[in-house]
PDB file of N, CA and C in Angstrom:
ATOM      1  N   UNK A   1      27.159   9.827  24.325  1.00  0.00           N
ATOM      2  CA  UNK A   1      26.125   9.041  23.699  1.00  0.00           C
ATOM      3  C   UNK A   1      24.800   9.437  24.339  1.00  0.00           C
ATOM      4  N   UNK A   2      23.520   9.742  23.631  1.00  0.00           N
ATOM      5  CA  UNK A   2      22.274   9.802  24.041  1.00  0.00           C
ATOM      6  C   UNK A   2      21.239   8.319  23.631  1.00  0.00           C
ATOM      7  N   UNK A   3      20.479   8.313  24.615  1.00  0.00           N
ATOM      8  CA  UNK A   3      19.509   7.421  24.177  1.00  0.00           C
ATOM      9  C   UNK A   3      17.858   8.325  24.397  1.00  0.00           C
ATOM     10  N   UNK A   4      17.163   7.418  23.742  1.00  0.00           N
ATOM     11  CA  UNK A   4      16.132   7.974  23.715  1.00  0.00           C
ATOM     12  C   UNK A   4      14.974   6.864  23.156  1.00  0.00           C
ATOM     13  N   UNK A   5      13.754   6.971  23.536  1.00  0.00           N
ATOM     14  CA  UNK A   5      12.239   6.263  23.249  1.00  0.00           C
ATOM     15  C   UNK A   5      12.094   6.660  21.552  1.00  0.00           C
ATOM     16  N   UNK A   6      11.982   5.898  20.581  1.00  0.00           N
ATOM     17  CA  UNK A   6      11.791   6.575  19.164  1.00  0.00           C
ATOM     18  C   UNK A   6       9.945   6.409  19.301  1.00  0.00           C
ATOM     19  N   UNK A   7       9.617   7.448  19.151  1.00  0.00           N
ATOM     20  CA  UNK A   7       7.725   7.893  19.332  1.00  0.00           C
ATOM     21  C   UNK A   7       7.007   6.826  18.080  1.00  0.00           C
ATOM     22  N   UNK A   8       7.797   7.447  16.548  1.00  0.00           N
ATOM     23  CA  UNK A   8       7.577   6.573  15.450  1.00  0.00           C
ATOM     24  C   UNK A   8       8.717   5.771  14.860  1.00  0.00           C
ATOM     25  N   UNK A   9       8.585   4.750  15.473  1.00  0.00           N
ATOM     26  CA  UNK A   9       9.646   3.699  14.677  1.00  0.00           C
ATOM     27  C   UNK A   9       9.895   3.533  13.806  1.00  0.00           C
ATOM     28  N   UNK A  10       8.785   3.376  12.708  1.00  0.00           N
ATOM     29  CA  UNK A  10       8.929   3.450  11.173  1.00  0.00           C
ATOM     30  C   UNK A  10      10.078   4.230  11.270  1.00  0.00           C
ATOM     31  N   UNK A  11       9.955   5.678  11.401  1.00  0.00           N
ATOM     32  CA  UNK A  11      11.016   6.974  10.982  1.00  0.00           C
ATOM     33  C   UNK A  11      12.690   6.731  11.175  1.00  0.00           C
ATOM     34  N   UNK A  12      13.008   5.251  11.552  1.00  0.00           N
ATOM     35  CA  UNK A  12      14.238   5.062  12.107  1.00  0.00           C
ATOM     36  C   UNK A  12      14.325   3.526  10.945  1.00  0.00           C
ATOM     37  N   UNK A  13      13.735   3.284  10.027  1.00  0.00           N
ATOM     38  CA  UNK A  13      13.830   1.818   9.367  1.00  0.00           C
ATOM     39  C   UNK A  13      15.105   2.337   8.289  1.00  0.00           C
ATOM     40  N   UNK A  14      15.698   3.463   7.917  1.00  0.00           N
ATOM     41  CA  UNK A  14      16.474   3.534   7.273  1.00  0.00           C
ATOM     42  C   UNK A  14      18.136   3.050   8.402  1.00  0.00           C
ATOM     43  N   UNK A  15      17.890   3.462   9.180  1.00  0.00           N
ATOM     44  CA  UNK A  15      18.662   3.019  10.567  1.00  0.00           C
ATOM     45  C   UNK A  15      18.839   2.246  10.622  1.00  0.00           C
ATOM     46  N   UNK A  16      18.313   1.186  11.069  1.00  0.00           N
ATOM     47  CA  UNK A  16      17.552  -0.008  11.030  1.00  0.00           C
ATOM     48  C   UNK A  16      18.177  -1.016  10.140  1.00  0.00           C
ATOM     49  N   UNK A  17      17.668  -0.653   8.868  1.00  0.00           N
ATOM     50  CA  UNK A  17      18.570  -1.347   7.865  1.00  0.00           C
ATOM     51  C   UNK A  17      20.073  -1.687   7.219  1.00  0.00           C
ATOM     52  N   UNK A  18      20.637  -0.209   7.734  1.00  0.00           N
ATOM     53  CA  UNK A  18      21.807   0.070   7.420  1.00  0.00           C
ATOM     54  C   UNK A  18      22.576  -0.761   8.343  1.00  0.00           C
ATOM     55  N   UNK A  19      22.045  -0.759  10.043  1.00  0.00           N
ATOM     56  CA  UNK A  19      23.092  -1.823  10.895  1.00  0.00           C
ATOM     57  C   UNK A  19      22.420  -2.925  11.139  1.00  0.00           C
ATOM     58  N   UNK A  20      21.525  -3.290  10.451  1.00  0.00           N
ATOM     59  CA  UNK A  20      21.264  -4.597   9.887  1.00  0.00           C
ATOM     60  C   UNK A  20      22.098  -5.428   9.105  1.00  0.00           C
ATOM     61  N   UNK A  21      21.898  -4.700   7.958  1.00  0.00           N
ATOM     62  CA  UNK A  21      22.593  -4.714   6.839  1.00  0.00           C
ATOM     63  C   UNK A  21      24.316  -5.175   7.131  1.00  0.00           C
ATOM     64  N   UNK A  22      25.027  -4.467   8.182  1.00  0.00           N
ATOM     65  CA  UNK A  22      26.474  -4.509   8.688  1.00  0.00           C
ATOM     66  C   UNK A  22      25.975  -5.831   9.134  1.00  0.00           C
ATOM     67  N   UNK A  23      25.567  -5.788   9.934  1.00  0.00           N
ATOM     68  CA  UNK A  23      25.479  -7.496  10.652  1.00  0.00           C
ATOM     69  C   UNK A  23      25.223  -8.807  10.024  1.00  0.00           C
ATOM     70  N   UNK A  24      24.313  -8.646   8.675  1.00  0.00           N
ATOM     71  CA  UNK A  24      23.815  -9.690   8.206  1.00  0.00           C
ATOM     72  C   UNK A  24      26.273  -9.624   7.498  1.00  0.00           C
ATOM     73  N   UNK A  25      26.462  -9.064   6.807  1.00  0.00           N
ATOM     74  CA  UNK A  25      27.612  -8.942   6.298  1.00  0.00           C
ATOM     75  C   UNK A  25      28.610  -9.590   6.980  1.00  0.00           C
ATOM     76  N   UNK A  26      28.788  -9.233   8.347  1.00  0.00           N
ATOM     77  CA  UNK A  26      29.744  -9.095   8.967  1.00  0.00           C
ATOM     78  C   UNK A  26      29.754 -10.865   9.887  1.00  0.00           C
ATOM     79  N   UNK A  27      28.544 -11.083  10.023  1.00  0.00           N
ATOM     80  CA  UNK A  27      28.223 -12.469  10.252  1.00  0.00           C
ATOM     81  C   UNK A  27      27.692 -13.713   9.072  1.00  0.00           C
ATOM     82  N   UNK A  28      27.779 -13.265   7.681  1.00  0.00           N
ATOM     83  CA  UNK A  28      27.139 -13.943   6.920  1.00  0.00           C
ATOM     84  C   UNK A  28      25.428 -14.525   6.898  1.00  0.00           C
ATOM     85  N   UNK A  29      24.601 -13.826   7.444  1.00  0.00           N
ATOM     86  CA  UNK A  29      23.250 -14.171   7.586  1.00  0.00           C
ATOM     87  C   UNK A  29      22.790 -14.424   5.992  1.00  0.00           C
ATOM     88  N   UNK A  30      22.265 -15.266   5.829  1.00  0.00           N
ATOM     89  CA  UNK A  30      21.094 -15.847   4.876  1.00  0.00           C
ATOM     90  C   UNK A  30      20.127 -16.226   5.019  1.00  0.00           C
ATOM     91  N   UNK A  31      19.187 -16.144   3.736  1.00  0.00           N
ATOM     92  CA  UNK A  31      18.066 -16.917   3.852  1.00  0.00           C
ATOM     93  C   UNK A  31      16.848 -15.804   4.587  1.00  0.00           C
ATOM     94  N   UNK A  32      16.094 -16.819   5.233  1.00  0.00           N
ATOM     95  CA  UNK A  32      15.090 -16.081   5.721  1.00  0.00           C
ATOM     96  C   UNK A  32      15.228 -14.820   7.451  1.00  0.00           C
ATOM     97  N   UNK A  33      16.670 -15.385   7.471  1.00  0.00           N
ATOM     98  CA  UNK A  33      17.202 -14.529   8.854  1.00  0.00           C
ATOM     99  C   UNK A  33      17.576 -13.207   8.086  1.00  0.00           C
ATOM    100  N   UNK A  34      17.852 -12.961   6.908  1.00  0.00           N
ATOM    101  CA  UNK A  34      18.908 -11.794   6.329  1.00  0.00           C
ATOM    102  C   UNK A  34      16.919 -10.933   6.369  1.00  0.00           C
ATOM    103  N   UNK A  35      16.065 -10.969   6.050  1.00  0.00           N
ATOM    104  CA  UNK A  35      15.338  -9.984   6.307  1.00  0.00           C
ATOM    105  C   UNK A  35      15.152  -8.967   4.850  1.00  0.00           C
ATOM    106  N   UNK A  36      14.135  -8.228   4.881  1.00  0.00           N
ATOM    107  CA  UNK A  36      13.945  -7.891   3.624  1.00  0.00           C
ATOM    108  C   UNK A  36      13.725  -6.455   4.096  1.00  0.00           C
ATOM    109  N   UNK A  37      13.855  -5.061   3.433  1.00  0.00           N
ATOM    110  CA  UNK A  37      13.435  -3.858   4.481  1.00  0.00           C
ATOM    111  C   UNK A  37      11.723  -4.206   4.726  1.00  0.00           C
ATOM    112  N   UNK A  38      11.019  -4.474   3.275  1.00  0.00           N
ATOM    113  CA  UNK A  38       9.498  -4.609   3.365  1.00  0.00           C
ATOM    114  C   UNK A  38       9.605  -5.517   5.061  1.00  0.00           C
ATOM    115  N   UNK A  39       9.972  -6.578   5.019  1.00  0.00           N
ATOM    116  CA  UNK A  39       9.541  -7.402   6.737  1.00  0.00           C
ATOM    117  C   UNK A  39      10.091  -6.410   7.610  1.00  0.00           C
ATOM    118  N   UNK A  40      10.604  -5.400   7.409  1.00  0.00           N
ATOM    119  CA  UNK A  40      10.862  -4.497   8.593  1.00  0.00           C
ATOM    120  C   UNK A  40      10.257  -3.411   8.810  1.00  0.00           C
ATOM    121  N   UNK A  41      10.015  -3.554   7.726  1.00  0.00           N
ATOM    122  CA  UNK A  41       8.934  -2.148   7.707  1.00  0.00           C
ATOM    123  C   UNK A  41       7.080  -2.710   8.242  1.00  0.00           C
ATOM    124  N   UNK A  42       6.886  -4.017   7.756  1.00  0.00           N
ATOM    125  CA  UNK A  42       5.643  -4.452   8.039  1.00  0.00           C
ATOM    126  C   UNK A  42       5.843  -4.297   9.521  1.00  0.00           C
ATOM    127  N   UNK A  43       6.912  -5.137  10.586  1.00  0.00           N
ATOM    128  CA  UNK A  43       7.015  -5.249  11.834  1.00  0.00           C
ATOM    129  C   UNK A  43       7.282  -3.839  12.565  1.00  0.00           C
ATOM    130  N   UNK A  44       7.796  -2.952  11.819  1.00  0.00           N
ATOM    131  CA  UNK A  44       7.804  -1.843  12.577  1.00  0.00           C
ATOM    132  C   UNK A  44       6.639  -1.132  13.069  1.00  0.00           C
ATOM    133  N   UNK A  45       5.963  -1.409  12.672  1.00  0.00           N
ATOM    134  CA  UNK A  45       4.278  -0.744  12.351  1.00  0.00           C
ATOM    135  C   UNK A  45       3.216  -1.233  13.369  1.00  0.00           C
ATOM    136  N   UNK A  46       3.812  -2.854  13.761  1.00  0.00           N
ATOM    137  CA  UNK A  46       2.927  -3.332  14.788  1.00  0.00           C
ATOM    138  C   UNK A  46       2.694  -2.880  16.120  1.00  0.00           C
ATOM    139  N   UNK A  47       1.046  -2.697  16.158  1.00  0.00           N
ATOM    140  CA  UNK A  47       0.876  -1.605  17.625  1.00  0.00           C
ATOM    141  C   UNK A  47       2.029  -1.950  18.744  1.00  0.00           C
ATOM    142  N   UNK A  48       2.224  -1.568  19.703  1.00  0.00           N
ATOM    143  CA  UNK A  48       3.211  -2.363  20.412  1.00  0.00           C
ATOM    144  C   UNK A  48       4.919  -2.214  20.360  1.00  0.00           C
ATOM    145  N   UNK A  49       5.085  -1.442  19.103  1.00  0.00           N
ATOM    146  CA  UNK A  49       6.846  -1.627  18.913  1.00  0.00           C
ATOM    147  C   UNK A  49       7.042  -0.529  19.808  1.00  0.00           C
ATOM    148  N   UNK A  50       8.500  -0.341  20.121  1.00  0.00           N
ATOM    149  CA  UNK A  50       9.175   0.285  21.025  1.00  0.00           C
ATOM    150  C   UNK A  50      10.719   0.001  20.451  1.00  0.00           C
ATOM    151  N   UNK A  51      11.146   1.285  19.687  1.00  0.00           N
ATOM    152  CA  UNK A  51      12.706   1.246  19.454  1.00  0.00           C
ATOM    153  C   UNK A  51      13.282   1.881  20.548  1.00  0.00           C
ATOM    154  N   UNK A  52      14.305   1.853  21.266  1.00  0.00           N
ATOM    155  CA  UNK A  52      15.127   2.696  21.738  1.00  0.00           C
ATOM    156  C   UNK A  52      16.091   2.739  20.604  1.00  0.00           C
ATOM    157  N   UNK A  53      16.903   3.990  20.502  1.00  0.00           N
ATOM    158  CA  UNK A  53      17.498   4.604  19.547  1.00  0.00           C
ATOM    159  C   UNK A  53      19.177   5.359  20.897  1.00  0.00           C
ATOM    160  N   UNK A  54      20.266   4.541  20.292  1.00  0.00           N
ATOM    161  CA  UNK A  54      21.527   5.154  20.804  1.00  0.00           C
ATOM    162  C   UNK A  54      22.078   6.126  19.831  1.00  0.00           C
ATOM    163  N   UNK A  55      22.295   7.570  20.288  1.00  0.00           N
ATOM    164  CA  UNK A  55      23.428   8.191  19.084  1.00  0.00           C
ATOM    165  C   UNK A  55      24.434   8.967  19.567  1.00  0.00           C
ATOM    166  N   UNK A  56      25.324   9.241  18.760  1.00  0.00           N
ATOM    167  CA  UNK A  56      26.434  10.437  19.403  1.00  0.00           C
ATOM    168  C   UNK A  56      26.310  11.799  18.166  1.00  0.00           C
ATOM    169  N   UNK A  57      25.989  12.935  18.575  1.00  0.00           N
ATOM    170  CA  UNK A  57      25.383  14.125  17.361  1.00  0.00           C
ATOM    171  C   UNK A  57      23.997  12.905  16.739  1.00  0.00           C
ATOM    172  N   UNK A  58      24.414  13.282  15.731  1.00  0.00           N
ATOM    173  CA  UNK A  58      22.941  12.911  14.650  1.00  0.00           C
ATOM    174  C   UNK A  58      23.460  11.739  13.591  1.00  0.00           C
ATOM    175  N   UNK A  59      24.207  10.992  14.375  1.00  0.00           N
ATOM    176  CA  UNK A  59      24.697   9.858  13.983  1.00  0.00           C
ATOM    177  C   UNK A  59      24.157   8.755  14.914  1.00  0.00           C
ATOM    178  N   UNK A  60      22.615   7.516  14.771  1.00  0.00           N
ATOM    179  CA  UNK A  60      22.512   6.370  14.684  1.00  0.00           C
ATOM    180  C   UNK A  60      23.403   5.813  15.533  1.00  0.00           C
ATOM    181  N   UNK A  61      24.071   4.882  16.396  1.00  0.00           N
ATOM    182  CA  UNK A  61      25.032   3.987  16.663  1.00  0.00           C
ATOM    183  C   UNK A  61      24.486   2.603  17.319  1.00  0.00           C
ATOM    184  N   UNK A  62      23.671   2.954  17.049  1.00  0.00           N
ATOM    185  CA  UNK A  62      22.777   1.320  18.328  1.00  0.00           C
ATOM    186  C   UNK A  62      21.402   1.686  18.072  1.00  0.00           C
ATOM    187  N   UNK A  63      20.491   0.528  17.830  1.00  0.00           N
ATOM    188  CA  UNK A  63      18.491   0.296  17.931  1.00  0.00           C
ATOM    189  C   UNK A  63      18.559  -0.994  18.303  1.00  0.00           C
ATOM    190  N   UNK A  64      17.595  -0.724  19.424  1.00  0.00           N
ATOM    191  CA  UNK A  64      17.126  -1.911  20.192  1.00  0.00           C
ATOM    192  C   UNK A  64      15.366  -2.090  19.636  1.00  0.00           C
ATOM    193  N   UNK A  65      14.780  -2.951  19.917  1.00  0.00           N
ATOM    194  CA  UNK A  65      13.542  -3.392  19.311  1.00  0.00           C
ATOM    195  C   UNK A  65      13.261  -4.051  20.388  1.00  0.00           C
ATOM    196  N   UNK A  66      11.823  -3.965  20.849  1.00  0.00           N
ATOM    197  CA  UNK A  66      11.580  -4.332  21.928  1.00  0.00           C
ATOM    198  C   UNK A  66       9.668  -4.170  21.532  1.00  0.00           C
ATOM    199  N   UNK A  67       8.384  -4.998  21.651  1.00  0.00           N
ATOM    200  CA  UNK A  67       7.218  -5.126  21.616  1.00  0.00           C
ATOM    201  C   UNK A  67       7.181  -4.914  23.207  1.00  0.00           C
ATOM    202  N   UNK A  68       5.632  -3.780  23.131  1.00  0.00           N
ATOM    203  CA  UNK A  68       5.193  -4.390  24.723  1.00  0.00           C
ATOM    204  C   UNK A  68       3.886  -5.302  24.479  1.00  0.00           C
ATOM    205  N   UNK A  69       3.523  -6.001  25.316  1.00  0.00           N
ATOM    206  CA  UNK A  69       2.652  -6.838  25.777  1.00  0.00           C
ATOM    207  C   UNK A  69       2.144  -7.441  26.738  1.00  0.00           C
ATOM    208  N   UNK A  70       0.910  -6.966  27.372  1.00  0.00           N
ATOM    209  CA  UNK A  70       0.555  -6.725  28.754  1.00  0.00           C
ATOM    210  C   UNK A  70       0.893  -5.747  29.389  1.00  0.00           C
ATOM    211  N   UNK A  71       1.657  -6.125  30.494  1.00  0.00           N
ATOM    212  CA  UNK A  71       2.687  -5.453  31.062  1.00  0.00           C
ATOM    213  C   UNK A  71       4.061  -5.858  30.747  1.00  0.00           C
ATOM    214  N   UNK A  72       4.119  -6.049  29.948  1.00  0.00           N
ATOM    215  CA  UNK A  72       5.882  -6.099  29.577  1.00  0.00           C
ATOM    216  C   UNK A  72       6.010  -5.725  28.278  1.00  0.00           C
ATOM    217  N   UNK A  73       7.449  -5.669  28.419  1.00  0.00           N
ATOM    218  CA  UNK A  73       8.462  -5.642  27.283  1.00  0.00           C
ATOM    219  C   UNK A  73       8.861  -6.977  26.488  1.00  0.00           C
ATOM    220  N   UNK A  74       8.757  -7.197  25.124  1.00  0.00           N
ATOM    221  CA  UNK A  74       9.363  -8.424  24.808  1.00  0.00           C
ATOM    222  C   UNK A  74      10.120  -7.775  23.808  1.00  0.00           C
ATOM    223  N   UNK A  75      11.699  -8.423  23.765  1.00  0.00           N
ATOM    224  CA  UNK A  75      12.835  -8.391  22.679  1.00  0.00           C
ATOM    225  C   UNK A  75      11.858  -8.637  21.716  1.00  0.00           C
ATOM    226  N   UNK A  76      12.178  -7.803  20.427  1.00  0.00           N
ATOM    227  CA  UNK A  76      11.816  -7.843  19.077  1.00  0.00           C
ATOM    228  C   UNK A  76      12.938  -8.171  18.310  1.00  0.00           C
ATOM    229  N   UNK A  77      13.700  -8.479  17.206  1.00  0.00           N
ATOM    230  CA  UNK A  77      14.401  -8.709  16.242  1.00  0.00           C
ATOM    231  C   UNK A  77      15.529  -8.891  16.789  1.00  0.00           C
TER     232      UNK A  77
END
């Protein structure tokens, strides 16, 4: 498994969505928690995001979301 800093986050919202997407499924999420790609795509964009990106080859397996602010890191989504 590699990890890595994603530079442009946007470029990973297809990612993003897809194990989203498993989770909203797999846990039944509704409503305003299930998320729309547009709200992910607006939030991806905000100065400040920071994906880390897990994969094995060129296969996706894990995105973390994380804003900085100040000096820190805050969990995103």
């Amino acid at each position: 498994m590699d990890i890595e800093v994603c530079t442009d986050p946007v470029a990973h919202l297809d990612d993003w969505c897809r194990l989203y997407g498993e989770l909203v499924m797999r846990k039944n999420i509704t409503g305003i928690c299930a998320f729309s790609r547009s709200a992910f795509e607006q939030q991806l964009v905000i100065p400040g995001t920071v994906l880390f990106r897990a994969s094995e080859g060129e296969q996706t397996i894990a995105l973390d979301w994380w804003y900085v602010q100040g000096e820190g890191l805050h969990r995103g989504i």
